[in-house]
N, C-alpha and C. Protein backbone atom coordinates (compact mmCIF):
# COMPACT_ATOMS: atom_id res chain seq x y z
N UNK A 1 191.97 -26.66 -28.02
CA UNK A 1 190.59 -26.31 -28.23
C UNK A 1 189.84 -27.55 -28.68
N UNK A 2 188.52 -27.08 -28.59
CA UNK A 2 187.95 -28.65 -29.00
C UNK A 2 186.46 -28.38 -29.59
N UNK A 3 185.72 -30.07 -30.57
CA UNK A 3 184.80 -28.98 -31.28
C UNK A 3 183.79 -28.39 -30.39
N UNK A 4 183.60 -28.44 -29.11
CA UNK A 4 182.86 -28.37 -27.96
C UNK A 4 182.94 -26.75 -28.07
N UNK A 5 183.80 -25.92 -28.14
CA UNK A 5 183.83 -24.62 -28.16
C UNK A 5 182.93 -24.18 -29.56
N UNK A 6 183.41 -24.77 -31.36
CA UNK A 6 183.01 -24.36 -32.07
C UNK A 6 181.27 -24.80 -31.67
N UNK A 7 180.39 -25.58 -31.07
CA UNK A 7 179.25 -26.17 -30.94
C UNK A 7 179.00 -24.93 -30.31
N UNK A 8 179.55 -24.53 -28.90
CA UNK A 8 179.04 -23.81 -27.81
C UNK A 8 178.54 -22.56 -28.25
N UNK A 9 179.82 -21.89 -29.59
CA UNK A 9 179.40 -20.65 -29.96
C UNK A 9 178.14 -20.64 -31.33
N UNK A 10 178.41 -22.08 -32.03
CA UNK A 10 176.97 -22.19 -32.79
C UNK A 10 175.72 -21.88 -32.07
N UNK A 11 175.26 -22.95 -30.73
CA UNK A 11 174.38 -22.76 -30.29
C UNK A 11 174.15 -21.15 -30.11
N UNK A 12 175.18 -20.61 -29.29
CA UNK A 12 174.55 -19.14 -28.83
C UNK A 12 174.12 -18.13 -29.89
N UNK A 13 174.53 -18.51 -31.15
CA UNK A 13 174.30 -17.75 -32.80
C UNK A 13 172.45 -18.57 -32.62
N UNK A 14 172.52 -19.70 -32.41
CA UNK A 14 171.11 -19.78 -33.02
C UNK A 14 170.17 -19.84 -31.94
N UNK A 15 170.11 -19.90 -30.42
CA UNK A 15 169.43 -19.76 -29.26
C UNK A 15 169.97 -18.96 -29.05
N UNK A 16 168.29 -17.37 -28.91
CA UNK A 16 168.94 -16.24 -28.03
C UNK A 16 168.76 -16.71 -26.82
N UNK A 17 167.63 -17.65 -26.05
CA UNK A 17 167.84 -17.51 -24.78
C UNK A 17 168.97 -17.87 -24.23
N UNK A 18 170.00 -18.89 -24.74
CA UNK A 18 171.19 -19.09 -24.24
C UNK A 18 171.81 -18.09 -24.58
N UNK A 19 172.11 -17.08 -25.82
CA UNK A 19 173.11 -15.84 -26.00
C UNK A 19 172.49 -15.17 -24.46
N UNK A 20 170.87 -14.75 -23.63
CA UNK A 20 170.61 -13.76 -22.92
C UNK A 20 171.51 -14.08 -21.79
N UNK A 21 171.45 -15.63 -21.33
CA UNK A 21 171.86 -16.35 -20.49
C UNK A 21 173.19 -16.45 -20.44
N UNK A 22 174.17 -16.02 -21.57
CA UNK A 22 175.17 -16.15 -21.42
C UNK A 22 175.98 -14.59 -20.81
N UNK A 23 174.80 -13.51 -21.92
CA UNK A 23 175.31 -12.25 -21.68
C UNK A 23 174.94 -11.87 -19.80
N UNK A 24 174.58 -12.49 -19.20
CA UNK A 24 174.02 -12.13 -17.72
C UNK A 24 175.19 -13.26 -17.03
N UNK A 25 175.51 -14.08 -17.11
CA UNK A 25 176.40 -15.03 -16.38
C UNK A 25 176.93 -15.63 -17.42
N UNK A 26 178.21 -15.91 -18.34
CA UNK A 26 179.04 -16.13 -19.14
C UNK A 26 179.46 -17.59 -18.12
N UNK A 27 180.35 -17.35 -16.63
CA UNK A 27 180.88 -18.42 -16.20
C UNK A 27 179.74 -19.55 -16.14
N UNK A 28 178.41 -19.12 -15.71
CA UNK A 28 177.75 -20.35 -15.62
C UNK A 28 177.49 -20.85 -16.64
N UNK A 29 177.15 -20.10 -17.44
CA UNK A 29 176.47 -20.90 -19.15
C UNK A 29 177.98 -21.62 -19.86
N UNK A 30 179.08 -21.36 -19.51
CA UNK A 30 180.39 -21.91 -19.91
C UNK A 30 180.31 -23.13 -18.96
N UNK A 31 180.30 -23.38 -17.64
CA UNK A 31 180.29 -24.42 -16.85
C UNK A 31 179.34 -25.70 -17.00
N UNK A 32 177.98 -24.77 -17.37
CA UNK A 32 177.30 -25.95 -17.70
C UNK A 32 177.18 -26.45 -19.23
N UNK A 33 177.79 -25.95 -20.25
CA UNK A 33 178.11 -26.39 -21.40
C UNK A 33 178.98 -27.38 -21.32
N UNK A 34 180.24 -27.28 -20.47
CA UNK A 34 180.77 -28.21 -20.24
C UNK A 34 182.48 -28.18 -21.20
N UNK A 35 182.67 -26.49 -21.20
CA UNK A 35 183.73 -26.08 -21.90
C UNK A 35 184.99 -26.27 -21.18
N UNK A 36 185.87 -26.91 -21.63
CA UNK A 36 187.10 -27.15 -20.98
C UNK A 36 187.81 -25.38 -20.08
N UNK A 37 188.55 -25.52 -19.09
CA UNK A 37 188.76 -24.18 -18.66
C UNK A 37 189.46 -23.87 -20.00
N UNK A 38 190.19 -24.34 -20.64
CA UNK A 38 191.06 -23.39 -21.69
C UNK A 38 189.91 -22.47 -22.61
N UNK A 39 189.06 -23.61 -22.68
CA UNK A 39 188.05 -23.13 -23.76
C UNK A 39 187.28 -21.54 -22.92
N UNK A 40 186.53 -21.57 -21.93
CA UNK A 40 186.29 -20.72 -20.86
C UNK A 40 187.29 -19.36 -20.99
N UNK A 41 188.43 -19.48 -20.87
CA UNK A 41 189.62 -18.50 -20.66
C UNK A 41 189.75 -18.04 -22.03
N UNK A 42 189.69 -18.78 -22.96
CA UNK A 42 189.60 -18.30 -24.19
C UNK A 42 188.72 -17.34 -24.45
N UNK A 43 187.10 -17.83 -23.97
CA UNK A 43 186.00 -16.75 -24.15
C UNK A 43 186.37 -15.74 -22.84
N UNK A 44 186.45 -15.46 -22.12
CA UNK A 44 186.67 -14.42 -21.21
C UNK A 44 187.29 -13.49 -21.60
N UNK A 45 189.06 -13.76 -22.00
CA UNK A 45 189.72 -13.07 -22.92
C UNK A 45 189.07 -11.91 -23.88
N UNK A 46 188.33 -12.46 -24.47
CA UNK A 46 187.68 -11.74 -25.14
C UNK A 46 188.08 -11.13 -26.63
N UNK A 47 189.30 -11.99 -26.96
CA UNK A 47 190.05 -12.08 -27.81
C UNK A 47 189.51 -12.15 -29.15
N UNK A 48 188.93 -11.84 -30.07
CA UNK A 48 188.38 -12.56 -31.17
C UNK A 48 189.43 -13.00 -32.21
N UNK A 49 190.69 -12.03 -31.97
CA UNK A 49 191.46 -13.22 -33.46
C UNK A 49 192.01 -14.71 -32.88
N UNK A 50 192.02 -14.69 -30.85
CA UNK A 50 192.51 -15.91 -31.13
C UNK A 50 191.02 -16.85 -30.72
N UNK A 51 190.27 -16.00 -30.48
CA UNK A 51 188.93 -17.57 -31.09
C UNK A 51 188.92 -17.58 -31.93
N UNK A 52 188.66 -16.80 -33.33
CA UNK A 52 188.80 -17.15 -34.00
C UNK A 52 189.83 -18.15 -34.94
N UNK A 53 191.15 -18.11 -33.99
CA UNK A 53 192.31 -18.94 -34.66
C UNK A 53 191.89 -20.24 -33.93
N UNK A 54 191.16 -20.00 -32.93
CA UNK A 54 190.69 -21.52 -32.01
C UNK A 54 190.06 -22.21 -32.53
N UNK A 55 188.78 -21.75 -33.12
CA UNK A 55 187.56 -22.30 -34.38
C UNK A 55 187.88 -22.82 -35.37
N UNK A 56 189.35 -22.06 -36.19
CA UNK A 56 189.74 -22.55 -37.34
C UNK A 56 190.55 -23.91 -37.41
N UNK A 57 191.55 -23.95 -36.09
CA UNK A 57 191.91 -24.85 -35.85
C UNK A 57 191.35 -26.03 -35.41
N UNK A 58 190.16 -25.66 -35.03
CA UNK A 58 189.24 -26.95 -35.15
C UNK A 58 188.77 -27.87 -36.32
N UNK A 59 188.37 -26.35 -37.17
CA UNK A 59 187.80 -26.71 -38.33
C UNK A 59 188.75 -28.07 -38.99
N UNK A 60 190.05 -27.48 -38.76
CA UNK A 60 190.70 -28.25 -39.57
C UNK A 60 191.63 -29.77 -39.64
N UNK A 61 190.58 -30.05 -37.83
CA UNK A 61 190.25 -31.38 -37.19
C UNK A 61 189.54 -32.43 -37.85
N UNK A 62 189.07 -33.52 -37.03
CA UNK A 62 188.57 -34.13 -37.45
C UNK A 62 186.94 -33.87 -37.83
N UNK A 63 186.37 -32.93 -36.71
CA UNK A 63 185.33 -32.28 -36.30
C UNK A 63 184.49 -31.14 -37.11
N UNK A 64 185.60 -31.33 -38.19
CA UNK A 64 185.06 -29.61 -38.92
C UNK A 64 183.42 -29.90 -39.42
N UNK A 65 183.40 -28.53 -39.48
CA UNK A 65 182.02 -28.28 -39.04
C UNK A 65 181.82 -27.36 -40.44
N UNK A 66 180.73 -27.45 -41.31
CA UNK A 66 180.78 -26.81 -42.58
C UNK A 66 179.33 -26.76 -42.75
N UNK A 67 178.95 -24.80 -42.77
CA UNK A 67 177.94 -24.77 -43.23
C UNK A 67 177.78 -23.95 -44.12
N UNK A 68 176.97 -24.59 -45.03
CA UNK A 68 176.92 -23.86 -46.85
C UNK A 68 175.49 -23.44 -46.66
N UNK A 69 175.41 -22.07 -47.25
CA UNK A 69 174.04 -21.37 -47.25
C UNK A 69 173.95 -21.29 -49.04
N UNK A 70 172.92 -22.08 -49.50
CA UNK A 70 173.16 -21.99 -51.01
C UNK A 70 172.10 -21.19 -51.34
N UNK A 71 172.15 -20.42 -52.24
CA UNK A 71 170.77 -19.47 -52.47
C UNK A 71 170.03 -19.82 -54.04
N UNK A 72 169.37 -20.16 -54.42
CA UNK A 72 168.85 -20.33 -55.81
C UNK A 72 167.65 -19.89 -56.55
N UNK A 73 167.95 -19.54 -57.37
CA UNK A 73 166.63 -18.78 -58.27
C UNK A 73 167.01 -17.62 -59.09
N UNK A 74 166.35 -17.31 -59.93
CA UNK A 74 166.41 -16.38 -60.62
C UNK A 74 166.24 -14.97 -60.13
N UNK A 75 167.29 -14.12 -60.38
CA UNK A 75 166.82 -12.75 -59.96
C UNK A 75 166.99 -11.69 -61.21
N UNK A 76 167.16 -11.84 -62.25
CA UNK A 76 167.16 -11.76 -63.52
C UNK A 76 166.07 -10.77 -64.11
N UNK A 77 164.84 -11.46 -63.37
CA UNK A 77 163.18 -10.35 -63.68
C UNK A 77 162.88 -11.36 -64.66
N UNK A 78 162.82 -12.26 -65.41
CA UNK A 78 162.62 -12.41 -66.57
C UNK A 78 161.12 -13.14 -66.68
N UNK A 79 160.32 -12.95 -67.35
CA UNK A 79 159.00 -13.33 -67.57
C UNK A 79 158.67 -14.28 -68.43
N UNK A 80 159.60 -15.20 -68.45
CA UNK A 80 159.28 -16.18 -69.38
C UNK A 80 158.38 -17.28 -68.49
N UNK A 81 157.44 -17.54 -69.27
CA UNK A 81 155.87 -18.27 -68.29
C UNK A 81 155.58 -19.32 -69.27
C-alpha cells in the first residue's frame, strides 16, 4: 500500500465532488488518481478492516499522516468578565 491510497481516501472525505464522482465510476476516479492496481483492488473489495489495516500500515511509514482536531475554550458557563 502506499501513502497515495491514505491521500486518495482523505481527498474523497473532504471533496464531495470527487466522493459523487467516485460513487458513479469508482474505476475511473481510481485510474486517474493514479492508485496502484493493489491499491484499486483493495477499494473494490470493499473490505474495510483490510483498508483499514492498509491505512494503518501506512501510517506507520514514513508518510504518516496525523491529524489532531484540538478543541478549546471553556464550556464550564462561567461568567467571570
Amino acid at each position: 500500500m502506499s501513502a497515495a491510497l491514505t491521500d486518495f481516501l482523505l481527498e474523497l472525505v473532504q471533496n464531495p465532488e470527487k466522493a459523487e464522482a467516485f460513487r458513479k465510476d469508482p474505476n475511473k476516479v481510481m485510474a486517474e488518481a493514479g492508485l496502484s492496481e493493489e491499491d484499486q483492488k483493495l477499494l473494490r473489495s470493499g473490505d474495510p478492516q483490510a483498508i483499514r489495516a492498509a491505512i494503518d500500515k501506512d501510517r506507520l511509514g514514513d508518510s504518516y499522516i496525523t491529524i489532531i482536531y484540538l478543541s478549546t475554550g471553556s464550556e464550564s458557563g462561567s461568567d467571570d468578565e
